[in-house]
Protein backbone atom coordinates (compact mmCIF):
# COMPACT_ATOMS: atom_id res chain seq x y z
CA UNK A 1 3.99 56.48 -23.75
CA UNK A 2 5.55 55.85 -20.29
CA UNK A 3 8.99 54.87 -21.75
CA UNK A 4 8.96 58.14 -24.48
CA UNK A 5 8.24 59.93 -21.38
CA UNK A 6 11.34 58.50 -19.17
CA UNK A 7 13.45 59.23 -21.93
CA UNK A 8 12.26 62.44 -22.38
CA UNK A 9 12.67 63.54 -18.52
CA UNK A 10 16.17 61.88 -18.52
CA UNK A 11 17.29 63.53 -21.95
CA UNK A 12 16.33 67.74 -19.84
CA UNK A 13 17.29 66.69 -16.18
CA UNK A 14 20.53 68.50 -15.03
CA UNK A 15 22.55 65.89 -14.90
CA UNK A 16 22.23 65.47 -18.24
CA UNK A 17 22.20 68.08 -19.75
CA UNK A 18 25.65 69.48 -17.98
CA UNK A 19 27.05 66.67 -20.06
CA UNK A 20 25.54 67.42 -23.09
CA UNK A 21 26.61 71.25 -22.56
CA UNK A 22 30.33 69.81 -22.03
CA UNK A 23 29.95 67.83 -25.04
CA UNK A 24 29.04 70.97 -27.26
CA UNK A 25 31.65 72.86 -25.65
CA UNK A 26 33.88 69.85 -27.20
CA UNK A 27 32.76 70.01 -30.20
CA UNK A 28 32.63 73.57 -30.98
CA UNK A 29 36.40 73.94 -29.45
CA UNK A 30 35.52 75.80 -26.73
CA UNK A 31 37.51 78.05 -24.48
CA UNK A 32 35.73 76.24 -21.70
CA UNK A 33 37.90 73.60 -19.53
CA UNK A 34 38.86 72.74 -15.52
CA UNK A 35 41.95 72.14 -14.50
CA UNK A 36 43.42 68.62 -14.21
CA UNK A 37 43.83 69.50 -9.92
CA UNK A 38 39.86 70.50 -10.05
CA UNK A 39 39.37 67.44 -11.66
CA UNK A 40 41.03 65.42 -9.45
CA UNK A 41 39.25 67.69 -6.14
CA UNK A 42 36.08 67.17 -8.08
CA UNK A 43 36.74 62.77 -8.48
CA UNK A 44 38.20 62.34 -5.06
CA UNK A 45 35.24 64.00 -3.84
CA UNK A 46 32.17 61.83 -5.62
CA UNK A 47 34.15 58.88 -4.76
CA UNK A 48 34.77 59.32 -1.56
CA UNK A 49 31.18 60.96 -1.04
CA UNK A 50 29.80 57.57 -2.13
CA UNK A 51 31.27 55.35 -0.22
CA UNK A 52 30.54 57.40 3.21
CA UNK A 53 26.80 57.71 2.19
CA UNK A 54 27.00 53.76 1.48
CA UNK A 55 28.46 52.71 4.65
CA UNK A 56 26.49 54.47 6.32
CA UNK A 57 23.59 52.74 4.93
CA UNK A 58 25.40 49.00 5.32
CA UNK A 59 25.53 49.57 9.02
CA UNK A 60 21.79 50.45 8.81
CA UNK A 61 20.93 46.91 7.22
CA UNK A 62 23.52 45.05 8.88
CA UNK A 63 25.78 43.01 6.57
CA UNK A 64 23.61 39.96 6.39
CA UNK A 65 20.72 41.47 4.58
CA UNK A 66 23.39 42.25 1.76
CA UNK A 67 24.83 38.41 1.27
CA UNK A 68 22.55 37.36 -1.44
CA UNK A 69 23.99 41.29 -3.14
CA UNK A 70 27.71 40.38 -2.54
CA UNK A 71 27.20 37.15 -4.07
CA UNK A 72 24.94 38.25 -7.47
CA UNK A 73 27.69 40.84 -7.59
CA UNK A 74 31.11 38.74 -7.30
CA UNK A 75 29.61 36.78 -9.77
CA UNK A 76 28.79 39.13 -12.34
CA UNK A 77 32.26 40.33 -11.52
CA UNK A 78 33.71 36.95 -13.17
CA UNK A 79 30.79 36.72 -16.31
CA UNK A 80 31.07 39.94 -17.48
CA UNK A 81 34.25 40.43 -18.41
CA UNK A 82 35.16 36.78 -19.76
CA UNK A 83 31.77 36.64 -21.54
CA UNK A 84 33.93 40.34 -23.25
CA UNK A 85 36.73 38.38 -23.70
CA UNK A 86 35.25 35.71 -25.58
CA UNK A 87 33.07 37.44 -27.95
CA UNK A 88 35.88 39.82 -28.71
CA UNK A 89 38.30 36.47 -29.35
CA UNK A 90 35.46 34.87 -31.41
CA UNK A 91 33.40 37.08 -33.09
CA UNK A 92 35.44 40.60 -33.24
CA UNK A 93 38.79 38.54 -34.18
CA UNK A 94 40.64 41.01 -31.79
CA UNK A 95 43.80 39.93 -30.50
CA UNK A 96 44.76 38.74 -27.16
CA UNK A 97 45.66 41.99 -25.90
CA UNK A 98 43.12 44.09 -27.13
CA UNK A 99 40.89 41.78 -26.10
CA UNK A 100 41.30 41.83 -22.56
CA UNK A 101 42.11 45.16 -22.22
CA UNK A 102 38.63 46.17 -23.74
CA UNK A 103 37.20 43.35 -21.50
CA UNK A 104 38.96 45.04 -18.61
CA UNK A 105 37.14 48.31 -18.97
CA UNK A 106 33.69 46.74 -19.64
CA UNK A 107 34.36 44.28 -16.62
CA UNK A 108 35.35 46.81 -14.41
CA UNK A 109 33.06 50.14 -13.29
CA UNK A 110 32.03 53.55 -14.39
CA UNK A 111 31.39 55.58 -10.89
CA UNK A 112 30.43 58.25 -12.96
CA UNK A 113 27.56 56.32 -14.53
CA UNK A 114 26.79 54.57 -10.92
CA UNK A 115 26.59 58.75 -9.53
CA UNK A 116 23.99 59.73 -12.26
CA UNK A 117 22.19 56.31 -11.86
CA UNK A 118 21.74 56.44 -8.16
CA UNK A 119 20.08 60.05 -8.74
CA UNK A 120 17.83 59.10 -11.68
CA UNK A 121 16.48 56.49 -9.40
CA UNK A 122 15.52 59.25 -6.68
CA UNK A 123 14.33 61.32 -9.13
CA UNK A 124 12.46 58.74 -10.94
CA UNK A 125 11.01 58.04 -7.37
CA UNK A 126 12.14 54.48 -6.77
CA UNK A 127 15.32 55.00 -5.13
CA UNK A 128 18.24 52.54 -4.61
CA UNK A 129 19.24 50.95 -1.78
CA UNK A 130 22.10 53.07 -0.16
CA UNK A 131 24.45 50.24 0.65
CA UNK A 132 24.51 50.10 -3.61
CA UNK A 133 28.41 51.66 -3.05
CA UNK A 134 29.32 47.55 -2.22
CA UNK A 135 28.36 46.61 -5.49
CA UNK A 136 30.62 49.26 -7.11
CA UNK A 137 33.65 48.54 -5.03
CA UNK A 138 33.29 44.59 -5.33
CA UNK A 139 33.14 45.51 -9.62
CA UNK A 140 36.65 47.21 -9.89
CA UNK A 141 37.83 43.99 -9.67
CA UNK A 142 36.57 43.24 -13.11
CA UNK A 143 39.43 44.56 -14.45
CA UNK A 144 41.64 41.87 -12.52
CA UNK A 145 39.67 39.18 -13.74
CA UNK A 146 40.29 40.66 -17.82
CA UNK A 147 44.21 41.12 -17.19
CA UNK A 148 44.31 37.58 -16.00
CA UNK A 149 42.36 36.18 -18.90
CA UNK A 150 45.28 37.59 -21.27
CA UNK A 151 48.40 36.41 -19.10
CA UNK A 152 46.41 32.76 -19.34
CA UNK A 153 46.09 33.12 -22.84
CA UNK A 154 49.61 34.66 -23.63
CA UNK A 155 50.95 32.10 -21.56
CA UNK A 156 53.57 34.18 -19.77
CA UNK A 157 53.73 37.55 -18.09
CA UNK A 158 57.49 38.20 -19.88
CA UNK A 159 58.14 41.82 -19.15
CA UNK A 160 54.90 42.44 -17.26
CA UNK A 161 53.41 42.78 -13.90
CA UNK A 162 52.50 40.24 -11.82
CA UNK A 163 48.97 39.04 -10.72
CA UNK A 164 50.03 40.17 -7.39
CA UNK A 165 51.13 43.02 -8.19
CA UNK A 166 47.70 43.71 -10.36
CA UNK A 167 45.88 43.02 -6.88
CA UNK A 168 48.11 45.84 -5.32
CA UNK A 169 48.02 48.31 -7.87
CA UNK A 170 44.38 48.05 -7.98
CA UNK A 171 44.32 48.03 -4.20
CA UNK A 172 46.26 51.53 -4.81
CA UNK A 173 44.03 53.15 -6.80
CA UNK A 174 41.70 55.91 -5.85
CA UNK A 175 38.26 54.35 -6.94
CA UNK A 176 38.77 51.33 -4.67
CA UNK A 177 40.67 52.99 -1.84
CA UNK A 178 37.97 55.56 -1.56
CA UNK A 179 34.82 53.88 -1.75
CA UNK A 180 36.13 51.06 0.28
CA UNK A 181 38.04 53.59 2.74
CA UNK A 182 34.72 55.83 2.46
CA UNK A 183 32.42 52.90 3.64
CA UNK A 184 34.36 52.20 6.67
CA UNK A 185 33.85 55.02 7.78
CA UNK A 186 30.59 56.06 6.82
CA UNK A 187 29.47 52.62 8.96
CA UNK A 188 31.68 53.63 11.77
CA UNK A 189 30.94 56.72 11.70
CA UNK A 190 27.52 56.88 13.90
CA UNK A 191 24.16 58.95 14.08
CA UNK A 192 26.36 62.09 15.71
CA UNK A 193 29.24 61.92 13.97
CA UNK A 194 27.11 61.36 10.60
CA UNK A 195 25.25 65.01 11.47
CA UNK A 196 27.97 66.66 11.55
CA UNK A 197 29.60 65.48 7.91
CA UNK A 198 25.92 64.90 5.89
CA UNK A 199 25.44 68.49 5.02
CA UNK A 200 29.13 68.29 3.14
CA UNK A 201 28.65 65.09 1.27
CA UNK A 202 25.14 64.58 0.87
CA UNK A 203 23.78 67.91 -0.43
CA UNK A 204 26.23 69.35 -2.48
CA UNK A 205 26.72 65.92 -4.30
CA UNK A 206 24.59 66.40 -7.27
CA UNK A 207 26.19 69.92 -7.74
CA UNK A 208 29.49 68.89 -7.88
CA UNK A 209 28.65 65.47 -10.38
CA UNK A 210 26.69 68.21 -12.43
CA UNK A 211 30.33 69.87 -12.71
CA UNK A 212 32.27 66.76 -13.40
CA UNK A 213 29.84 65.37 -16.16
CA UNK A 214 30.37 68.92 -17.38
CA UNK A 215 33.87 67.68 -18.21
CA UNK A 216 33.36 64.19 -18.80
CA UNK A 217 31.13 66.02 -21.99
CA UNK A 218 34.01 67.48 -23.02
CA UNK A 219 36.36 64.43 -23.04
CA UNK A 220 33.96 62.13 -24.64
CA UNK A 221 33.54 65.02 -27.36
CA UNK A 222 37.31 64.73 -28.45
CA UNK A 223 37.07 60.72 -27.80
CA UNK A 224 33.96 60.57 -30.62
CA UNK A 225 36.36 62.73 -33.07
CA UNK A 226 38.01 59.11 -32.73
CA UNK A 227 35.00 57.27 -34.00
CA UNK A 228 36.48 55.76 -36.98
CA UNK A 229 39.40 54.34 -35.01
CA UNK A 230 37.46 51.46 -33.53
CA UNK A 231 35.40 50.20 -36.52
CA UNK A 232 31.89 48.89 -36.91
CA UNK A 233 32.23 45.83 -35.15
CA UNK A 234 33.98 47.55 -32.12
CA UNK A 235 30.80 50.34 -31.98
CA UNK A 236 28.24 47.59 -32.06
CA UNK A 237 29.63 46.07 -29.20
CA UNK A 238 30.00 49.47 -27.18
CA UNK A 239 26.47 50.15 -27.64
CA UNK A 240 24.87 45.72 -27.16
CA UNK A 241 27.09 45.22 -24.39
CA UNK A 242 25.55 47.87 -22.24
CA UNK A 243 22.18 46.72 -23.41
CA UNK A 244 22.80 42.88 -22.41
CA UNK A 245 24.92 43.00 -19.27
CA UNK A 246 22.43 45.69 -18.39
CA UNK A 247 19.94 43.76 -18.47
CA UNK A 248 21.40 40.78 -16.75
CA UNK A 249 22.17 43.16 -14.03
CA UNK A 250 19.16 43.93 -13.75
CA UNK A 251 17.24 40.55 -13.52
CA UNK A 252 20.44 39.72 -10.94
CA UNK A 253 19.16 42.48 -9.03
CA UNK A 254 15.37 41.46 -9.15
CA UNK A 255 16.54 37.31 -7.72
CA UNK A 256 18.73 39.00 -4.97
CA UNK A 257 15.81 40.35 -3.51
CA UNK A 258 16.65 44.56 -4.62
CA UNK A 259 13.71 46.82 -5.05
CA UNK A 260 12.96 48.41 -8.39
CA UNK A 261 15.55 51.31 -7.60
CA UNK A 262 17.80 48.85 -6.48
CA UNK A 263 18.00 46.33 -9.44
CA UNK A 264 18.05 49.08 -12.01
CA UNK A 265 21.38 50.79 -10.34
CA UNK A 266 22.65 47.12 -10.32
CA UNK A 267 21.80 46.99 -14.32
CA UNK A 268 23.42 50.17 -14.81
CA UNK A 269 26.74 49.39 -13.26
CA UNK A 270 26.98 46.24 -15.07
CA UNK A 271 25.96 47.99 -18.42
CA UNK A 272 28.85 50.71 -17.58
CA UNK A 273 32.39 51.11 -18.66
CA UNK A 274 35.71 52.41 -16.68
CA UNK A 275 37.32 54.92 -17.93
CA UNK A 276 39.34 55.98 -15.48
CA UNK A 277 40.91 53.38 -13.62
CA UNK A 278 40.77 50.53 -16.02
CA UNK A 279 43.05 52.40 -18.62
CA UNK A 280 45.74 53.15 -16.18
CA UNK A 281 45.75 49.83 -15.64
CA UNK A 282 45.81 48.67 -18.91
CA UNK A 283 48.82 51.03 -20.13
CA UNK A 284 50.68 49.38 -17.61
CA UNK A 285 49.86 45.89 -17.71
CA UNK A 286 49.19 45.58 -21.82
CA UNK A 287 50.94 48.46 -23.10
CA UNK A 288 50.86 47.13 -26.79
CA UNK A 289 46.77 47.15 -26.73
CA UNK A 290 45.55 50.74 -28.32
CA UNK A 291 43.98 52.91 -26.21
CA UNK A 292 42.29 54.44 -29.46
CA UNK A 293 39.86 51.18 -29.08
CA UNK A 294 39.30 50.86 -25.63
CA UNK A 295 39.17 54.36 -24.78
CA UNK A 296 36.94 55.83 -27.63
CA UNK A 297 34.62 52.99 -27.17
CA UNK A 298 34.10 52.92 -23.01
CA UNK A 299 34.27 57.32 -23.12
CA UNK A 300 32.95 57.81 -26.56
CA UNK A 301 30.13 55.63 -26.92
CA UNK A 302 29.26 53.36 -24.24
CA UNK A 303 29.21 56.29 -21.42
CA UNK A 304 27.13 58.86 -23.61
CA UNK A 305 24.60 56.17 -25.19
CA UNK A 306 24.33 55.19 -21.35
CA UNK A 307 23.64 58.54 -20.10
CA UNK A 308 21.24 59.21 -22.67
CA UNK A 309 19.34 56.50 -23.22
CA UNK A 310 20.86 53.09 -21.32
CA UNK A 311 19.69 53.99 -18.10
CA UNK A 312 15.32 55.20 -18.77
CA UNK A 313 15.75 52.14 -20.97
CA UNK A 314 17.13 50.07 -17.92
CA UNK A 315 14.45 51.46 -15.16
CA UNK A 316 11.72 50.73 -17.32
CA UNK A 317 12.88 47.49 -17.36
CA UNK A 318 13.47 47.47 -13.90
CA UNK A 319 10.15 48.76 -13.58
CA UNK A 320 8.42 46.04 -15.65
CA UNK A 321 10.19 42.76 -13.85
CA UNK A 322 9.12 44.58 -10.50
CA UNK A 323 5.79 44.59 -11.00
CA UNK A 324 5.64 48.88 -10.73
C-alpha cells in the first residue's frame, strides 16, 4: 500500500524521529533540555536559513512566474483564519476572544512544520519549489487578519493595541523580519556571493531542525499533559482543521500552477499552526483568552498529528491531484 508505505517512511526518517525522541524525553521527565539562548541560536538560524535559500530561488524565477502563488496565498491568508473564527463562534460556542486568538494561531504559520515539509518533499523525491519561503512570510499575516476579526466583533479596542500597532509588532517579530530580511538577500545576493554562504545554510540545515524538533518534542510533551484543558470539541478541531485547510492548500497549490512538491508544502503550511509568534501576539493583544486552549491545541496536537501523519497524508494527496 503506497500510502501505508509513506507513512511508514515518514513515521523512521530523522526528522521525525528527533521529535519523537524529545517527546519521550518529555514524558519520562528527562534530564535532557537546551537552553532558552540555544534555542533562540537554533530559531534565528532555520528562519533566517529559509528565507536566504528562498530568495535565492525567487531571483531564479523572476517574480512574475510567482503572481498566480502570491495571489492563492494572500487569499488563503484571509479564508483561513475567518473560516476559524466562525466555526469556533458557531459551532464550538467559544467566546470572542478565544475565538480569534485560536483563529490567530491556525491563520498564521508553523515554520517548523514548513522546515520538515520542504525536506519530506526532497526526500519523498518531488521537491518544492524553492521560492516556497514567500508563501510562509505572506501567512504570518494570518494572525493580523484573526486579531482584527475580534476588535470588529468586540466593537472597541478599550485598553488594547491598535491595528497599527498589530502591523508593527508583527513587522517586529523575528519570523517575518527574517524570512523577509533573509529573501532579500538571498535574491541579491548573486551566484559568487551565494558560494561563499551555501555551505553554512544549506547543508547543515537539516542537522540543526533535527536539533530543534528535538525540543519542540519536548514542549509538546508537557503541552499534551494539558490535554484535558481544551475539551473534545477543541481536539476535534486541532486535528479536522489541519486535514481541511490542508487540503485546500493543496488543491490551491495544484490551480496556481505548483508541481506535486510544490502544492503539498503549500497544503502543509495551511494545515499548520504558530506557535511561536502567534501567542506572543495574542498575550498582548487578547490577554483574557487562555493560552491553555490555544497553546495545547496548535503545540500539543495539531503540530505532532501533523508531523506524524498530516503531511504523507497531504503528499499523497498531492500526489493523486498531480497525476504522479
Amino acid at each position: 500500500m503506497p500510502g501505508f508505505d509513506l507513512l511508514l517512511a515518514n513515521l523512521i526518517s530523522p526528522i521525525v524521529l528527533a521529535f519523537v525522541l524529545g517527546a519521550i524525553a518529555g514524558f519520562i521527565r528527562s534530564e535532557l533540555e537546551l537552553p532558552e539562548p540555544v534555542l533562540k541560536l537554533l530559531s534565528i538560524y532555520l528562519l533566517f536559513s529559509i528565507g536566504l535559500v528562498g530568495g535565492r530561488e525567487l531571483a531564479l524565477a523572476g517574480l512574475a512566474a510567482i503572481a498566480p502563488l502570491v495571489a492563492v496565498a494572500a487569499l488563503l491568508t484571509i479564508v483561513i483564519p475567518i473560516a476559524s473564527f466562525v466555526v469556533l463562534r458557531s459551532l464550538g460556542r467559544f467566546d470572542v476572544s478565544n475565538a480569534a486568538a485560536v483563529a490567530a494561531h491556525y491563520g498564521s504559520v508553523s515554520s517548523v512544520t514548513f522546515f520538515a515539509a520542504m525536506a519530506f518533499a526532497r526526500a519523498a523525491g518531488t521537491p518544492a519549489e524553492g521560492y516556497m519561503t514567500a508563501v510562509v512570510a505572506i501567512m504570518e499575516w494570518g494572525v493580523i487578519v484573526a486579531l482584527m476579526l475580534a476588535r470588529w466583533s468586540l466593537g472597541r479596542a478599550s485598553g488594547r493595541a491598535s491595528i497599527g500597532q498589530l502591523v508593527a509588532d508583527t513587522l517586529r517579530g523575528r519570523g517575518i523580519l527574517l524570512l523577509s530580511g533573509g529573501m532579500v538577500i538571498g535574491a541579491l545576493a548573486g551566484d559568487r556571493g551565494w558560494s561563499q554562504i551555501a555551505p553554512f545554510y544549506e547543508h547543515l540545515f537539516r542537522g540543526i531542525l533535527m536539533l530543534f524538533l528535538l525540543e519542540m518534542g519536548m514542549t509538546a510533551a508537557r503541552q499534551v499533559r494539558d490535554f484535558a484543558t481544551v475539551g473534545r470539541f477543541m481536539t476535534g478541531f486541532a486535528i479536522v482543521a489541519p486535514l481541511v485547510f490542508g487540503t485546500l492548500g493543496v488543491v490551491a497549490g495544484h490551480v496556481a500552477g505548483l508541481g506535486t512538491g510544490g502544492a503539498f508544502v503549500l497544503g502543509a503550511v495551511c494545515a499548520s499552526a504558530s506557535y511561536i509568534d502567534a501567542p506572543a501576539a495574542c498575550r498582548a493583544a487578547l490577554p483574557e483568552a487562555s493560552p491553555g486552549i490555544y497553546l495545547t491545541a496548535s503545540l500539543g496536537i495539531t503540530f505532532p498529528f501533523n508531523l506524524l501523519a498530516g503531511l504523507p497524508l497531504l503528499h499523497a494527496l498531492s500526489q493523486w491531484l498531480g497525476g504522479a
